[in-house]
C-alpha atoms as a PDB file:
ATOM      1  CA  UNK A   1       0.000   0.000   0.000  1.00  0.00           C
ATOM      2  CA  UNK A   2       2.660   2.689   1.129  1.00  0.00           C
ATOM      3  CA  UNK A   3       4.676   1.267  -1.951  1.00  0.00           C
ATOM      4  CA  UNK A   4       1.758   2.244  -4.206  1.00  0.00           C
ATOM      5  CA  UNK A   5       0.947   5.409  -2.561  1.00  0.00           C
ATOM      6  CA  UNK A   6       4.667   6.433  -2.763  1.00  0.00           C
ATOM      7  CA  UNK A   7       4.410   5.393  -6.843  1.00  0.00           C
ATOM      8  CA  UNK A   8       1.569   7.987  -7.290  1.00  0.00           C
ATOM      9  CA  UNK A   9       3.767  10.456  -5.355  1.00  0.00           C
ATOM     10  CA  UNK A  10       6.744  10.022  -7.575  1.00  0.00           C
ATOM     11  CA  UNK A  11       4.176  10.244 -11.140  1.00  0.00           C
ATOM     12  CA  UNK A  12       2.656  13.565  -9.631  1.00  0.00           C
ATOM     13  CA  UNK A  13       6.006  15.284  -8.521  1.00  0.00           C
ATOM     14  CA  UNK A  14       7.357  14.168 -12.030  1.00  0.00           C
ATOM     15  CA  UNK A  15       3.858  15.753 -13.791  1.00  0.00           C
ATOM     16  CA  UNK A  16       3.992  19.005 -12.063  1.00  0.00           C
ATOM     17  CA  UNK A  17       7.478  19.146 -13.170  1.00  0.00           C
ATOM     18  CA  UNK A  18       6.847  18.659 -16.519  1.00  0.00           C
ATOM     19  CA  UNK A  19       4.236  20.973 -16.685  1.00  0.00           C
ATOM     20  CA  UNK A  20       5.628  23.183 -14.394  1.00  0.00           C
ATOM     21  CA  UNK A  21       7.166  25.844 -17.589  1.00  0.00           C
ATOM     22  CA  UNK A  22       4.794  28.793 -17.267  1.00  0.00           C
ATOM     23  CA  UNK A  23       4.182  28.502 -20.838  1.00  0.00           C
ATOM     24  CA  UNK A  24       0.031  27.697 -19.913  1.00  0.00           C
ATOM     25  CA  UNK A  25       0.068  31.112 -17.204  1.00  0.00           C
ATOM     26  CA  UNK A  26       1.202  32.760 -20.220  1.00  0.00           C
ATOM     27  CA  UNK A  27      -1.422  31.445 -22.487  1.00  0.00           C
ATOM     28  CA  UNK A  28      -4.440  31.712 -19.560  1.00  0.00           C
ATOM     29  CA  UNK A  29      -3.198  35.620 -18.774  1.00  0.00           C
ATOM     30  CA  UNK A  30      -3.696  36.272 -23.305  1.00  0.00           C
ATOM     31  CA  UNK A  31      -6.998  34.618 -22.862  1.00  0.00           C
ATOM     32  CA  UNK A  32      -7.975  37.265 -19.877  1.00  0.00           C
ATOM     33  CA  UNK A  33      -6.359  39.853 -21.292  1.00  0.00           C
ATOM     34  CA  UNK A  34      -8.744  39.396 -24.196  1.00  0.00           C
ATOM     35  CA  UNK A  35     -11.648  40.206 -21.851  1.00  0.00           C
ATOM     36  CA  UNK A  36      -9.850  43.375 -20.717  1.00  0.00           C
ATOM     37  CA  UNK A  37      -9.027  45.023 -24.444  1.00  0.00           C
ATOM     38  CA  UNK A  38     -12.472  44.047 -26.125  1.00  0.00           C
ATOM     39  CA  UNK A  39     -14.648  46.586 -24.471  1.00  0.00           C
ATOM     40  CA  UNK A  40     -12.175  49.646 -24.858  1.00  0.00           C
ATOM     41  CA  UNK A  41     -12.499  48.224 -28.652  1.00  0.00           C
ATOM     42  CA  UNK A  42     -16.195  47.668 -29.291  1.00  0.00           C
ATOM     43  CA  UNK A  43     -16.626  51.548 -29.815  1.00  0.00           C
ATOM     44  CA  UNK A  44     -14.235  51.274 -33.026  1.00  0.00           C
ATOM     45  CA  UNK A  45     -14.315  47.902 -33.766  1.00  0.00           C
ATOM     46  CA  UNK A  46     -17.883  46.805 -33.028  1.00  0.00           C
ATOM     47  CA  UNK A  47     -19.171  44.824 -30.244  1.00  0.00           C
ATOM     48  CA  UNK A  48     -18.897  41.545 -32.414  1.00  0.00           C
ATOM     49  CA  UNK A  49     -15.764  41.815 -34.113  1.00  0.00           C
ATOM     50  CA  UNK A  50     -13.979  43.433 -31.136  1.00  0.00           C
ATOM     51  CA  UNK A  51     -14.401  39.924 -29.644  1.00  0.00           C
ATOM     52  CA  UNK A  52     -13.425  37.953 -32.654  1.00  0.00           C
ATOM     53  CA  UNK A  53     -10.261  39.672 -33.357  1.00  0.00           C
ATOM     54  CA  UNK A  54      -8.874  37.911 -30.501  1.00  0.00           C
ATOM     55  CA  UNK A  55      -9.138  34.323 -31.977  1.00  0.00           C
ATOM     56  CA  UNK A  56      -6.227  34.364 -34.447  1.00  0.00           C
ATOM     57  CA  UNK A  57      -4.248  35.450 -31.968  1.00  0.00           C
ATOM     58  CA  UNK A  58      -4.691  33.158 -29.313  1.00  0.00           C
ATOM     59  CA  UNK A  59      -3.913  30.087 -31.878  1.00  0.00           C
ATOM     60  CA  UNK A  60      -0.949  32.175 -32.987  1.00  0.00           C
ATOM     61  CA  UNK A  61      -0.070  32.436 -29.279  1.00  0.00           C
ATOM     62  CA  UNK A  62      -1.177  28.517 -28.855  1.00  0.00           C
ATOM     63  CA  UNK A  63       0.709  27.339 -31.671  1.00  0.00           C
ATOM     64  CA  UNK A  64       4.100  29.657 -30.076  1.00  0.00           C
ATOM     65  CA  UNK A  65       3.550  27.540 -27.045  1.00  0.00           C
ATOM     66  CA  UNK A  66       4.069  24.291 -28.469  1.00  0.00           C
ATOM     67  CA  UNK A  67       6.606  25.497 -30.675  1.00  0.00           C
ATOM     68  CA  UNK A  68       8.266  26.662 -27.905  1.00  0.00           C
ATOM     69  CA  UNK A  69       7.537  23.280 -25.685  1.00  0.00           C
ATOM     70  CA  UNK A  70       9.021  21.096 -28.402  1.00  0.00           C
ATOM     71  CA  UNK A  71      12.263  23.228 -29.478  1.00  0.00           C
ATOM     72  CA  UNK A  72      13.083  24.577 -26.343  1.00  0.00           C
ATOM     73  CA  UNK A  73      11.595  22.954 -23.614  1.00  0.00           C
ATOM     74  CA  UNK A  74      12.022  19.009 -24.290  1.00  0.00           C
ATOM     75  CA  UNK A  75      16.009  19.542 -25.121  1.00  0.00           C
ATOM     76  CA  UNK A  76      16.100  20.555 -21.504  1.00  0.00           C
ATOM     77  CA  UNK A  77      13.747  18.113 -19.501  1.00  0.00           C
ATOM     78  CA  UNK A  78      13.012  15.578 -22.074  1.00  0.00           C
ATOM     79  CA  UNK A  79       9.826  13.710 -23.004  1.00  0.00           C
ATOM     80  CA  UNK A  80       8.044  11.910 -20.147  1.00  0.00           C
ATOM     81  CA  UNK A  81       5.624   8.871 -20.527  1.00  0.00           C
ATOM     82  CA  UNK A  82       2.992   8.545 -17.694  1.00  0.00           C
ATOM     83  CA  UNK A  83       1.134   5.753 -16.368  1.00  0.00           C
ATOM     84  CA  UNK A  84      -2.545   4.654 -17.273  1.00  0.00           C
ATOM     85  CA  UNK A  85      -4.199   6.053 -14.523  1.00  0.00           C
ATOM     86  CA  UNK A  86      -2.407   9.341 -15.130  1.00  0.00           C
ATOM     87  CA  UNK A  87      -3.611   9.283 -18.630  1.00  0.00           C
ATOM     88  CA  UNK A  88      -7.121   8.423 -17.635  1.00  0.00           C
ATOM     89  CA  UNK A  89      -7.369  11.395 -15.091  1.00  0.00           C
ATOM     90  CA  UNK A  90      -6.199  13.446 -17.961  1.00  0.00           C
ATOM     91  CA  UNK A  91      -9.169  12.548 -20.714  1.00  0.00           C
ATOM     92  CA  UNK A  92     -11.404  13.032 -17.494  1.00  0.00           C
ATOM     93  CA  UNK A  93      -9.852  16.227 -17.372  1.00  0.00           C
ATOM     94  CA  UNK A  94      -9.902  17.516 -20.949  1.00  0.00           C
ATOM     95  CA  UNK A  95     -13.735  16.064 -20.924  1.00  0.00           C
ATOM     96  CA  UNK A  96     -14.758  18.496 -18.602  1.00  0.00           C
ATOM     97  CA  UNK A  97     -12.910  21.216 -19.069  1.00  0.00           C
ATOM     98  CA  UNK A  98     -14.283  21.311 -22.640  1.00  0.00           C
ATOM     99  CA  UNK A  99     -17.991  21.647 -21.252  1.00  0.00           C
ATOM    100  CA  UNK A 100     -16.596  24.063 -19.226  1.00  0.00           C
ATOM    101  CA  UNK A 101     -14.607  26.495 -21.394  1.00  0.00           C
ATOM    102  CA  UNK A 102     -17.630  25.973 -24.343  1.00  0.00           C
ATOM    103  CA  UNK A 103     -19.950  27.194 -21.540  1.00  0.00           C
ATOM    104  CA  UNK A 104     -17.314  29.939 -20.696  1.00  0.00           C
ATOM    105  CA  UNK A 105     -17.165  30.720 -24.224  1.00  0.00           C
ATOM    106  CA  UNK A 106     -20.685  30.987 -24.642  1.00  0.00           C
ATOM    107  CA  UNK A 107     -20.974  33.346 -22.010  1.00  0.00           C
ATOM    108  CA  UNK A 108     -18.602  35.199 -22.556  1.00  0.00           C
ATOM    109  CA  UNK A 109     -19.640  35.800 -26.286  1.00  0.00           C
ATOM    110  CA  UNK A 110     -22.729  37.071 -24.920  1.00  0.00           C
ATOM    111  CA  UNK A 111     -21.048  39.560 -22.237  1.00  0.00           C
ATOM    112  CA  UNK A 112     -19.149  40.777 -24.825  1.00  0.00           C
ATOM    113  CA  UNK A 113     -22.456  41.605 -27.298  1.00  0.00           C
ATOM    114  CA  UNK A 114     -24.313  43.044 -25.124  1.00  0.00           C
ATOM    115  CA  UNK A 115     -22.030  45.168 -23.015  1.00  0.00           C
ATOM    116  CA  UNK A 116     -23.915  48.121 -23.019  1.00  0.00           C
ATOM    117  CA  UNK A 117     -27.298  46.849 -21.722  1.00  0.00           C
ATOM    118  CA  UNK A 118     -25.375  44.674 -18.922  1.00  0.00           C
ATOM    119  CA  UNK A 119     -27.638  45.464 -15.483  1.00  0.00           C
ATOM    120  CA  UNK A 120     -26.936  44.781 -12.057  1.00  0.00           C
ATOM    121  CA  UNK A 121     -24.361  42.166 -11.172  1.00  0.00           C
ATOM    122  CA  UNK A 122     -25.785  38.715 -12.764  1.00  0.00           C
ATOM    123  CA  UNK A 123     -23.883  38.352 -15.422  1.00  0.00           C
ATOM    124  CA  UNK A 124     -20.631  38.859 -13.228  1.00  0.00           C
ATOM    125  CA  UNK A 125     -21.962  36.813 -10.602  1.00  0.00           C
ATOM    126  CA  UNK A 126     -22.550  33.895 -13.466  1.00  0.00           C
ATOM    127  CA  UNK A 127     -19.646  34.507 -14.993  1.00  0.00           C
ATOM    128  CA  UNK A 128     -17.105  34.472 -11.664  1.00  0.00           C
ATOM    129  CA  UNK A 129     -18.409  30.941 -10.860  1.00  0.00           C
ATOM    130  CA  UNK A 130     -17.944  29.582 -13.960  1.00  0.00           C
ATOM    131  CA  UNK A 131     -14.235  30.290 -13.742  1.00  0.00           C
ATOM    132  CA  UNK A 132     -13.848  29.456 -10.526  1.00  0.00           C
ATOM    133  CA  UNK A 133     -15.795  25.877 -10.720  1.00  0.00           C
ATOM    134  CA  UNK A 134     -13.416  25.568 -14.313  1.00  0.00           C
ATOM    135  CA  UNK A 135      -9.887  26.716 -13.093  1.00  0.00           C
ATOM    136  CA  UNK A 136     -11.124  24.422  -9.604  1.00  0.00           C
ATOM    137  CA  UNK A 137     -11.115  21.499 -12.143  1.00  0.00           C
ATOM    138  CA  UNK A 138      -8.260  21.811 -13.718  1.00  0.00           C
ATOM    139  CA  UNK A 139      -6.180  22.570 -10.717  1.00  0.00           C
ATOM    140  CA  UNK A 140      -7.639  19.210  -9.057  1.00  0.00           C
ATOM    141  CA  UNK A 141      -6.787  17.243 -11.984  1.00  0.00           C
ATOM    142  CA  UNK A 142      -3.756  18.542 -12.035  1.00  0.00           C
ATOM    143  CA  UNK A 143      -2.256  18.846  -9.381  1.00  0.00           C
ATOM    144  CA  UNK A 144      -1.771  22.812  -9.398  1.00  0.00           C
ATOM    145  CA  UNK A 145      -2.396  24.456  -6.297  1.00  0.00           C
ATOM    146  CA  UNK A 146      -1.625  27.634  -8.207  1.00  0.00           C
ATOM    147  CA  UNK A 147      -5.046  27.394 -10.443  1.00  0.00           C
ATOM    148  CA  UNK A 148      -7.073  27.570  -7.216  1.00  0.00           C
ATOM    149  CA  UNK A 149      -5.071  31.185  -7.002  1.00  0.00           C
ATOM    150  CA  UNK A 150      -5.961  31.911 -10.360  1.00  0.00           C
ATOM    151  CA  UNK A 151      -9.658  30.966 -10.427  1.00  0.00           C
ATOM    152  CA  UNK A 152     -10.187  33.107  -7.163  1.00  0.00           C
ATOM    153  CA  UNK A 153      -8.829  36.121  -9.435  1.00  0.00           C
ATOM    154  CA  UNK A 154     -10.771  35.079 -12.388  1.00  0.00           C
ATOM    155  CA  UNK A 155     -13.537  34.969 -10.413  1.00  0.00           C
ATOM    156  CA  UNK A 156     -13.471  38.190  -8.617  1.00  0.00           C
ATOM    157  CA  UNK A 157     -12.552  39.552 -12.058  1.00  0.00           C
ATOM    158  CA  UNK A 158     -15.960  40.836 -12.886  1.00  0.00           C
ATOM    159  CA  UNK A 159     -17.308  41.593  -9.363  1.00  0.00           C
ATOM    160  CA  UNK A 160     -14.547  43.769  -8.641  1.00  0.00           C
ATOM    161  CA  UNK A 161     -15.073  45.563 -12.283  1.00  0.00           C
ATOM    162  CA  UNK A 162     -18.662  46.318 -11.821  1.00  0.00           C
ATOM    163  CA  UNK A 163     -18.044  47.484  -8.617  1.00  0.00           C
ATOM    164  CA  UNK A 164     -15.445  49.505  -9.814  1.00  0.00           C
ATOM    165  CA  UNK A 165     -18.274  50.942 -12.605  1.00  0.00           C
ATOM    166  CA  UNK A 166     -21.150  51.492 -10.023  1.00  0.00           C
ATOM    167  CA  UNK A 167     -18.827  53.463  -7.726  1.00  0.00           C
ATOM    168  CA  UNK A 168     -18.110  55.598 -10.751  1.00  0.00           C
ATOM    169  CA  UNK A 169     -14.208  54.715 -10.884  1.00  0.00           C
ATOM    170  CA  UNK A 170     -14.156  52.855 -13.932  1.00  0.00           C
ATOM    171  CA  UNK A 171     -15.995  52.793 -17.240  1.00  0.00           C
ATOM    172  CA  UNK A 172     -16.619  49.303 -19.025  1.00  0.00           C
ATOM    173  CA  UNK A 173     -17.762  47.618 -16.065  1.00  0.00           C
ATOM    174  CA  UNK A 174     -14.374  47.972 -14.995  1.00  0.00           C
ATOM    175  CA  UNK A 175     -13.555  45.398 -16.850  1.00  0.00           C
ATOM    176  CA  UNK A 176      -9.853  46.652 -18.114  1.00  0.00           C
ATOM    177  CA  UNK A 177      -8.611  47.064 -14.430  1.00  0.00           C
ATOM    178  CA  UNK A 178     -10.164  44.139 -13.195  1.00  0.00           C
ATOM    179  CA  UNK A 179      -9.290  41.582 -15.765  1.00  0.00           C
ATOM    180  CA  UNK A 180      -5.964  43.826 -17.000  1.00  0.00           C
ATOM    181  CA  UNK A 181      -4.634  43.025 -13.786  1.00  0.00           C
ATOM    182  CA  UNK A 182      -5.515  39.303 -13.488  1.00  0.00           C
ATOM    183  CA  UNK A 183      -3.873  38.419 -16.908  1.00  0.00           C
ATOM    184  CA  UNK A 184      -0.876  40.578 -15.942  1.00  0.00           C
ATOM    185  CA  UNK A 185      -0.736  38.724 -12.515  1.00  0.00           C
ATOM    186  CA  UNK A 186      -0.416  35.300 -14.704  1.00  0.00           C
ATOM    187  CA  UNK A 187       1.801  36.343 -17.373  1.00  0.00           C
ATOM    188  CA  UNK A 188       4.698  37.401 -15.274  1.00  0.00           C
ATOM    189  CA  UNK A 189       4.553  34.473 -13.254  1.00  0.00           C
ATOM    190  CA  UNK A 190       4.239  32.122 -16.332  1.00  0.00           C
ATOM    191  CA  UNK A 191       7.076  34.488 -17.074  1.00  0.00           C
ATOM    192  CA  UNK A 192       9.278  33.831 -14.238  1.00  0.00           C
ATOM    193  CA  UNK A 193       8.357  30.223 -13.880  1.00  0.00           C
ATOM    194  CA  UNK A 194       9.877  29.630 -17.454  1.00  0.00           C
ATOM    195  CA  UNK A 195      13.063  32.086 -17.264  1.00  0.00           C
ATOM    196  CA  UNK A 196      13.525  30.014 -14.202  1.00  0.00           C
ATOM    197  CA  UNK A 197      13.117  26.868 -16.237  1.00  0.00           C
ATOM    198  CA  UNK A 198      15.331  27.717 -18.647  1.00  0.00           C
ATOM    199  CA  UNK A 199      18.415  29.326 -15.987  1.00  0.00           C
ATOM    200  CA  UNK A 200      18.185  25.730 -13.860  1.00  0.00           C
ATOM    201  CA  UNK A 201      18.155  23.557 -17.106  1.00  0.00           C
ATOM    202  CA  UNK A 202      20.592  25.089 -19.947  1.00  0.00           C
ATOM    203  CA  UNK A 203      21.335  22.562 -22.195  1.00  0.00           C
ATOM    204  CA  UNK A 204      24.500  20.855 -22.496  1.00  0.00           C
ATOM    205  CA  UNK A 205      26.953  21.088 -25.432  1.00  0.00           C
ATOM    206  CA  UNK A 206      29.809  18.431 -25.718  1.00  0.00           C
ATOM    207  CA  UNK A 207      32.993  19.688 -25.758  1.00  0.00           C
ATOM    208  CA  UNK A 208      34.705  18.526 -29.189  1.00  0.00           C
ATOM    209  CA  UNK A 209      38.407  18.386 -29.090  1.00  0.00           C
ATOM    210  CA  UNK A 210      40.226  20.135 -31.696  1.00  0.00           C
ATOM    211  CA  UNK A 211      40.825  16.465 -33.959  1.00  0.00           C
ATOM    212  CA  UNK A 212      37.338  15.164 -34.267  1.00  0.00           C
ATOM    213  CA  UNK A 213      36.067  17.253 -36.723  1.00  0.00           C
END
């Protein structure tokens, strides 16, 4: 029993750590950074388009992540193979967390088109639990005591904004302070997590005396 407990240990120590780049902070503070430039442009852009610009660049900033996992992150911790129950926990994962972000999606979609006539604090209300209950997932899954950090500031996100736009401080339901500085708060910690990464693992070049050429 101990000897199977301790196994589990080991596989979750050596997940985190190869997860553990900062590359996905990076990638989850774009995402909430889109929901703090859209309504500063829905006056030139239009409340529809404002929101759609965004998509291109998150794949472009998707696709730099994996580029960026396979060319410079692998050389330095390699490629690790987990167990099945590992993999199991992670399709339960991805399962959910696709209900969840199309809901968040959804929602957010609809925040986004009809910004102006937003009343009273539903919407934020509805929209704060949905990413806490998501980033709750995912941090359970994976082991990421950080996400519950995250989700609280997602989640506050639009509560703080509209009280930021009731009491008059803020315009746009407050929703570039708010959610400005949530993304900011997870980009330079995906930031620091990954120079980090990179100072403790620099990859290793032979040295190649002066004959073998």
């Amino acid at each position: 029993m101990s000897q199977n407990i301790s196994l589990k240990d080991a596989e979750r120590k050596v997940f985190r750590t190869a997860h553990n780049d900062g590359l996905w902070d990076i990638f989850l503070g774009c995402f909430f950074l889109e929901f703090a430039i859209t309504p500063l442009l829905s006056t030139s852009l239009g409340d529809f388009w404002s929101s759609a610009v965004f998509i291109p660049i998150l794949l472009l900033v998707y696709l730099m992540i994996r580029l960026v996992r396979k060319n410079v992150i692998k050389p330095r911790i390699g490629v690790v193979k987990f167990g099945r129950s590992r993999i199991n926990k992670l399709k339960k994962f991805s399962f959910v967390m696709l209900v969840v972000n199309i809901i968040a999606a959804i929602l957010g979609f609809i925040v986004a088109m009809n910004f102006r006539r937003i009343a009273g604090e539903t919407i934020p209300l509805i929209l704060g639990m949905i990413f806490l209950i998501g980033f709750s997932i995912a941090a359970y899954f994976l082991d990421f005591s950080r996400l519950y950090l995250y989700g609280l500031l997602a989640a506050l996100s639009p509560l703080v904004g509209e009280w930021l736009f009731i009491n008059g401080i803020a315009s746009h339901h407050g929703f570039p302070i708010a959610f400005g500085t949530t993304a900011g708060v997870m980009i330079i910690v995906g930031l620091v997590i990954f120079l980090r990464l990179l100072h403790n693992n620099p990859i290793l070049i032979e040295a190649i005396s002066p004959g073998e050429k």
